[in-house]
Protein backbone atom coordinates (compact mmCIF):
# COMPACT_ATOMS: atom_id res chain seq x y z
CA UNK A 1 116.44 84.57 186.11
CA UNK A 2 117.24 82.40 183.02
CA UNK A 3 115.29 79.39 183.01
CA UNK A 4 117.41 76.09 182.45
CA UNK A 5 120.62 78.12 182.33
CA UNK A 6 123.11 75.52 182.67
CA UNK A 7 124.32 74.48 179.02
CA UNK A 8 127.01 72.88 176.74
CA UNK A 9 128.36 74.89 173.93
CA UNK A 10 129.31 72.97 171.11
CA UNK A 11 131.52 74.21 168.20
CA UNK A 12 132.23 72.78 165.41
CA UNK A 13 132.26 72.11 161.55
CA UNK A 14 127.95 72.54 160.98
CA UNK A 15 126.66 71.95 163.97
CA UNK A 16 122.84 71.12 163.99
CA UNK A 17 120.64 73.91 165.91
CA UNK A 18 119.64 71.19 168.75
CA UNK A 19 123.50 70.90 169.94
CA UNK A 20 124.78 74.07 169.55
CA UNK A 21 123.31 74.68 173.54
CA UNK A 22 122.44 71.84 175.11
CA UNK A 23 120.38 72.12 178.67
CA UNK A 24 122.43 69.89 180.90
CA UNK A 25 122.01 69.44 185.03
CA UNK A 26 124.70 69.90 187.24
CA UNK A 27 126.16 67.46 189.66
CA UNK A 28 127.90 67.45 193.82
CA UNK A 29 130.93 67.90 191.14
CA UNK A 30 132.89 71.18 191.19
CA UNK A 31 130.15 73.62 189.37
CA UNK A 32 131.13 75.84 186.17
CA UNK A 33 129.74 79.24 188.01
CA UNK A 34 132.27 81.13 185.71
CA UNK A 35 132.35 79.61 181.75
CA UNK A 36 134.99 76.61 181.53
CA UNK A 37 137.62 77.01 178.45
CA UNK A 38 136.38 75.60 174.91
CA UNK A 39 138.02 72.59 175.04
CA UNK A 40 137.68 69.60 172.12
CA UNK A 41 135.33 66.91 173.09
CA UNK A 42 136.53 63.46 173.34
CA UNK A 43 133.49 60.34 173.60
CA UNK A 44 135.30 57.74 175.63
CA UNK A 45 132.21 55.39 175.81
CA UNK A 46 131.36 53.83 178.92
CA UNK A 47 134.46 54.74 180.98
CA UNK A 48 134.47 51.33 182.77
CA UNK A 49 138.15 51.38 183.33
CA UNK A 50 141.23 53.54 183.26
CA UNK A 51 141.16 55.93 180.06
CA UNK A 52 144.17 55.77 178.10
CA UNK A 53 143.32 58.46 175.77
CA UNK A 54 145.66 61.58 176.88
CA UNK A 55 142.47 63.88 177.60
CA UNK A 56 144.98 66.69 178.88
CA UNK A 57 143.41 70.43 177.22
CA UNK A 58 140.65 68.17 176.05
CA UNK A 59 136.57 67.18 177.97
CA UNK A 60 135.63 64.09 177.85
CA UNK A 61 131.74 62.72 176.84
CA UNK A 62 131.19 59.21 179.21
CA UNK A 63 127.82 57.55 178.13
CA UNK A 64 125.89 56.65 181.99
CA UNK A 65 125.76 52.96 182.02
CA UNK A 66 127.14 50.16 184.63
CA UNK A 67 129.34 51.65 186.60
CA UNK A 68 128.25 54.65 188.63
CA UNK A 69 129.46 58.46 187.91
CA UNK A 70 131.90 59.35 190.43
CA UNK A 71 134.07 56.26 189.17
CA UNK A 72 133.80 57.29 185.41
CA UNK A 73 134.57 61.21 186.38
CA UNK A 74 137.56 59.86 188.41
CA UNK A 75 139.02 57.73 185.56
CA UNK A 76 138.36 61.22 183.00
CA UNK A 77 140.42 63.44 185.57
CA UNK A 78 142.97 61.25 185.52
CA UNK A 79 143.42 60.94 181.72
CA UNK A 80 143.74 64.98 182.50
CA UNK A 81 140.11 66.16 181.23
CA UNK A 82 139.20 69.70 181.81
CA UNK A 83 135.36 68.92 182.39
CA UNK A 84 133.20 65.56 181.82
CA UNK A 85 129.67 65.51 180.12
CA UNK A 86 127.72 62.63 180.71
CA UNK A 87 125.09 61.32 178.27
CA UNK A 88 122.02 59.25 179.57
CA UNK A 89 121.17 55.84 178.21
CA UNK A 90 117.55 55.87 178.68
CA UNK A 91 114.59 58.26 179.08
CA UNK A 92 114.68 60.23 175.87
CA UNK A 93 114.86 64.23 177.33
CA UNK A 94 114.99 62.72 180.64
CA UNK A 95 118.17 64.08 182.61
CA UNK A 96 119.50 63.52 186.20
CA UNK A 97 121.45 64.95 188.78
CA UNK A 98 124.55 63.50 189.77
CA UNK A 99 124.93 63.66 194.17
CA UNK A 100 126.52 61.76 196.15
CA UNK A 101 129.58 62.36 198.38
CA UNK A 102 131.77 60.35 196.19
CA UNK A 103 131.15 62.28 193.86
CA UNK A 104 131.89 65.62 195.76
CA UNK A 105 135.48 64.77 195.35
CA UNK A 106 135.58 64.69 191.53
CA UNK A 107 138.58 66.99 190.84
CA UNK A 108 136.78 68.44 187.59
CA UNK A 109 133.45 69.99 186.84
CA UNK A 110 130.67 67.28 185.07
CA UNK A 111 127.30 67.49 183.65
CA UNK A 112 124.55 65.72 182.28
CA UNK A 113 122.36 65.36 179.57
CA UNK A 114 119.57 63.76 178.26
CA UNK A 115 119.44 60.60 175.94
CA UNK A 116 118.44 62.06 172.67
CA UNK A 117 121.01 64.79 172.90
CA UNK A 118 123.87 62.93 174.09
CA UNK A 119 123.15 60.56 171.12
CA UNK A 120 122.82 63.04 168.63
CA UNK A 121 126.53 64.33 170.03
CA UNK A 122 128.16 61.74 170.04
CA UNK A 123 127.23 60.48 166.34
CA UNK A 124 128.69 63.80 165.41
CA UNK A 125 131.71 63.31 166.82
CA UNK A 126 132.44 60.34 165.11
CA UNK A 127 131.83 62.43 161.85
CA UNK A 128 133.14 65.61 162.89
CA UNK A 129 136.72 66.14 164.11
CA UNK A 130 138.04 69.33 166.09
CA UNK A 131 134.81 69.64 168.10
CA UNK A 132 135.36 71.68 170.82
CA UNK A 133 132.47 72.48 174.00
CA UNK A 134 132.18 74.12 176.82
CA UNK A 135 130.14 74.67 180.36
CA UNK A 136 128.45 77.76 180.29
CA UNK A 137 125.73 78.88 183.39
CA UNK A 138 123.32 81.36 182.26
CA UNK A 139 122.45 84.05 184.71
CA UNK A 140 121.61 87.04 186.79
CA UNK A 141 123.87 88.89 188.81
CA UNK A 142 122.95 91.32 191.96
CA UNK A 143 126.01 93.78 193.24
CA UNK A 144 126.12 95.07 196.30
CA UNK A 145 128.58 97.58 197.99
CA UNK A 146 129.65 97.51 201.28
CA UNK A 147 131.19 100.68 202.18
CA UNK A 148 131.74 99.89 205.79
CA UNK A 149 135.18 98.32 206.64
CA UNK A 150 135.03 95.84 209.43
CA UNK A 151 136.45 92.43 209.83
CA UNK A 152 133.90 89.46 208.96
CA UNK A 153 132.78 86.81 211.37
CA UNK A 154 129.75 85.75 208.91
CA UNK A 155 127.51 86.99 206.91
CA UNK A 156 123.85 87.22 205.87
CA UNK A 157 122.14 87.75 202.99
CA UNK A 158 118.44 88.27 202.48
CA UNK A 159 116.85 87.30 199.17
CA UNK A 160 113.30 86.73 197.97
CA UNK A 161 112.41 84.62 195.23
CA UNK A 162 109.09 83.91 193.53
CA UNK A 163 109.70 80.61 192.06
CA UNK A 164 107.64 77.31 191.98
CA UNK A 165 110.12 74.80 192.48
CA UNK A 166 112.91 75.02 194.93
CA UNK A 167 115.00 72.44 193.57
CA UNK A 168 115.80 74.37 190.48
CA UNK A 169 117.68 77.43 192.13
CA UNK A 170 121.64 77.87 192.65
CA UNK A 171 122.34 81.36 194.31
CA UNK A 172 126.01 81.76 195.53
CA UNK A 173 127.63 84.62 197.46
CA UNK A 174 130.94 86.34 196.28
CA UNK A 175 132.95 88.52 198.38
CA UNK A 176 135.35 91.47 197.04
CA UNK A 177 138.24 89.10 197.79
CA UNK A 178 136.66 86.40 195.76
CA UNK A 179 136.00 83.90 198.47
CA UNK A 180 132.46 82.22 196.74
CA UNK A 181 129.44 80.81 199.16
CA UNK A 182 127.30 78.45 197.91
CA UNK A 183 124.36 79.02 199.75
CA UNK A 184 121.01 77.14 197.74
CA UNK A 185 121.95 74.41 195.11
CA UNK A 186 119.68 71.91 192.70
CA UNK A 187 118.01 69.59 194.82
CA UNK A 188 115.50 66.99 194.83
CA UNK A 189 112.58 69.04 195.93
CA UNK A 190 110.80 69.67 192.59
CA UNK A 191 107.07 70.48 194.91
CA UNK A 192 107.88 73.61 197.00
CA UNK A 193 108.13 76.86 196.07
CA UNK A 194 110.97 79.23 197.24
CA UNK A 195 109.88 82.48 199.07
CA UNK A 196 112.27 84.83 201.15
CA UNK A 197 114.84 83.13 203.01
CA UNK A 198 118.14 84.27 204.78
CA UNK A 199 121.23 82.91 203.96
CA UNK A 200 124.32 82.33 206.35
CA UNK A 201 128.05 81.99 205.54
CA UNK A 202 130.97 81.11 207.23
CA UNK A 203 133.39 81.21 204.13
CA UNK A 204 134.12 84.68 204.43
CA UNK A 205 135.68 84.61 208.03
CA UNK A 206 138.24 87.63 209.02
CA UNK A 207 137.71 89.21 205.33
CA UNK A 208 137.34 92.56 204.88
CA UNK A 209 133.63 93.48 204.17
CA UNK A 210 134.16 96.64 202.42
CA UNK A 211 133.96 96.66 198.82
CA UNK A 212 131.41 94.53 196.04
CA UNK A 213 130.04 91.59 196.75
CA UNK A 214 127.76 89.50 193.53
């Protein structure tokens, strides 16, 4: 499994080494499972009120600071961003993870990163035009075939992991129709390991089984 997988591609005129992928945590936002479009990166500060930017085929970078993050993702979706990337304002490499139900109803996918790199990205923005990013999740994939064709009420799935910290593992389910399960996100529980578990889903009711599922 690719450790810290969850990254922002910059592009751009020279980009330094440290932002050309930069590790970034995910949030209760819609996650980029599949790679988001390169879009070009707009900093729109604080986002303490409405942004009047037109942010439509653009992502937006919000610096964390005063008001909280499902407010400043809500004002970047509605100036039209693709995907928000929020920078931290304290704690050097520290970085957080953005819950919260509020925030579960942010219409676009968000990130965040740490102090020093959201810094270091935004002065180069403001030196640098036609910068474009995107979300990117690093990681393995598992295929299984179903060959049997029956009608699904739910499934399970089985997995064993030998990993220290729980918190740190996203595994999601995805059917041959393309119906996705998220079945263990980040979490807060940085002190347990995670072993072998089963996994139950719902999502997948009266689809057929037969076929690949990832």
């Amino acid at each position: 499994l690719p450790d810290d997988g969850l990254r922002v591609l910059v592009s751009g005129p020279r980009v330094p080494a440290t932002l050309v992928s930069i590790p970034a945590y995910p949030s209760d936002a819609p996650h980029p499972d599949e790679p988001t479009p390169a879009l070009e990166l707009t900093d729109v500060g604080l986002a303490l009120v409405a942004i009047t930017n037109d942010l439509r085929g653009r992502a937006a970078l919000i610096q964390r600071g005063q008001n909280n993050f499902s407010q400043k993702l809500e004002f970047a979706a509605a100036a039209g961003a693709g995907f928000a990337v929020v920078r931290n304002n304290q704690g050097g490499t520290e970085r957080l993870y953005m819950g919260g139900a509020e925030t579960q109803f942010t219409p676009i996918p968000a990130v965040f990163i740490d102090q020093t790199s959201g810094q270091a990205l935004s002065e180069y923005l403001r030196q640098n035009s036609g910068v474009t990013a995107r979300l990117s999740l690093q990681k393995a994939i598992a295929r299984l075939t179903v060959t049997n064709t029956l009608q699904v009420d739910h499934v399970r799935l089985r997995a064993r992991f030998a990993h220290a910290r729980r918190a740190d593992v996203r595994l999601t389910l995805v059917s041959p129709a393309g119906t996705r399960s998220v079945l263990h996100h980040h979490n807060s529980d940085t002190s347990s390991p995670l072993g072998e578990w089963d996994f139950h889903s719902v999502r997948h009711l009266l689809e057929s089984s037969a076929g690949e599922w990832t």
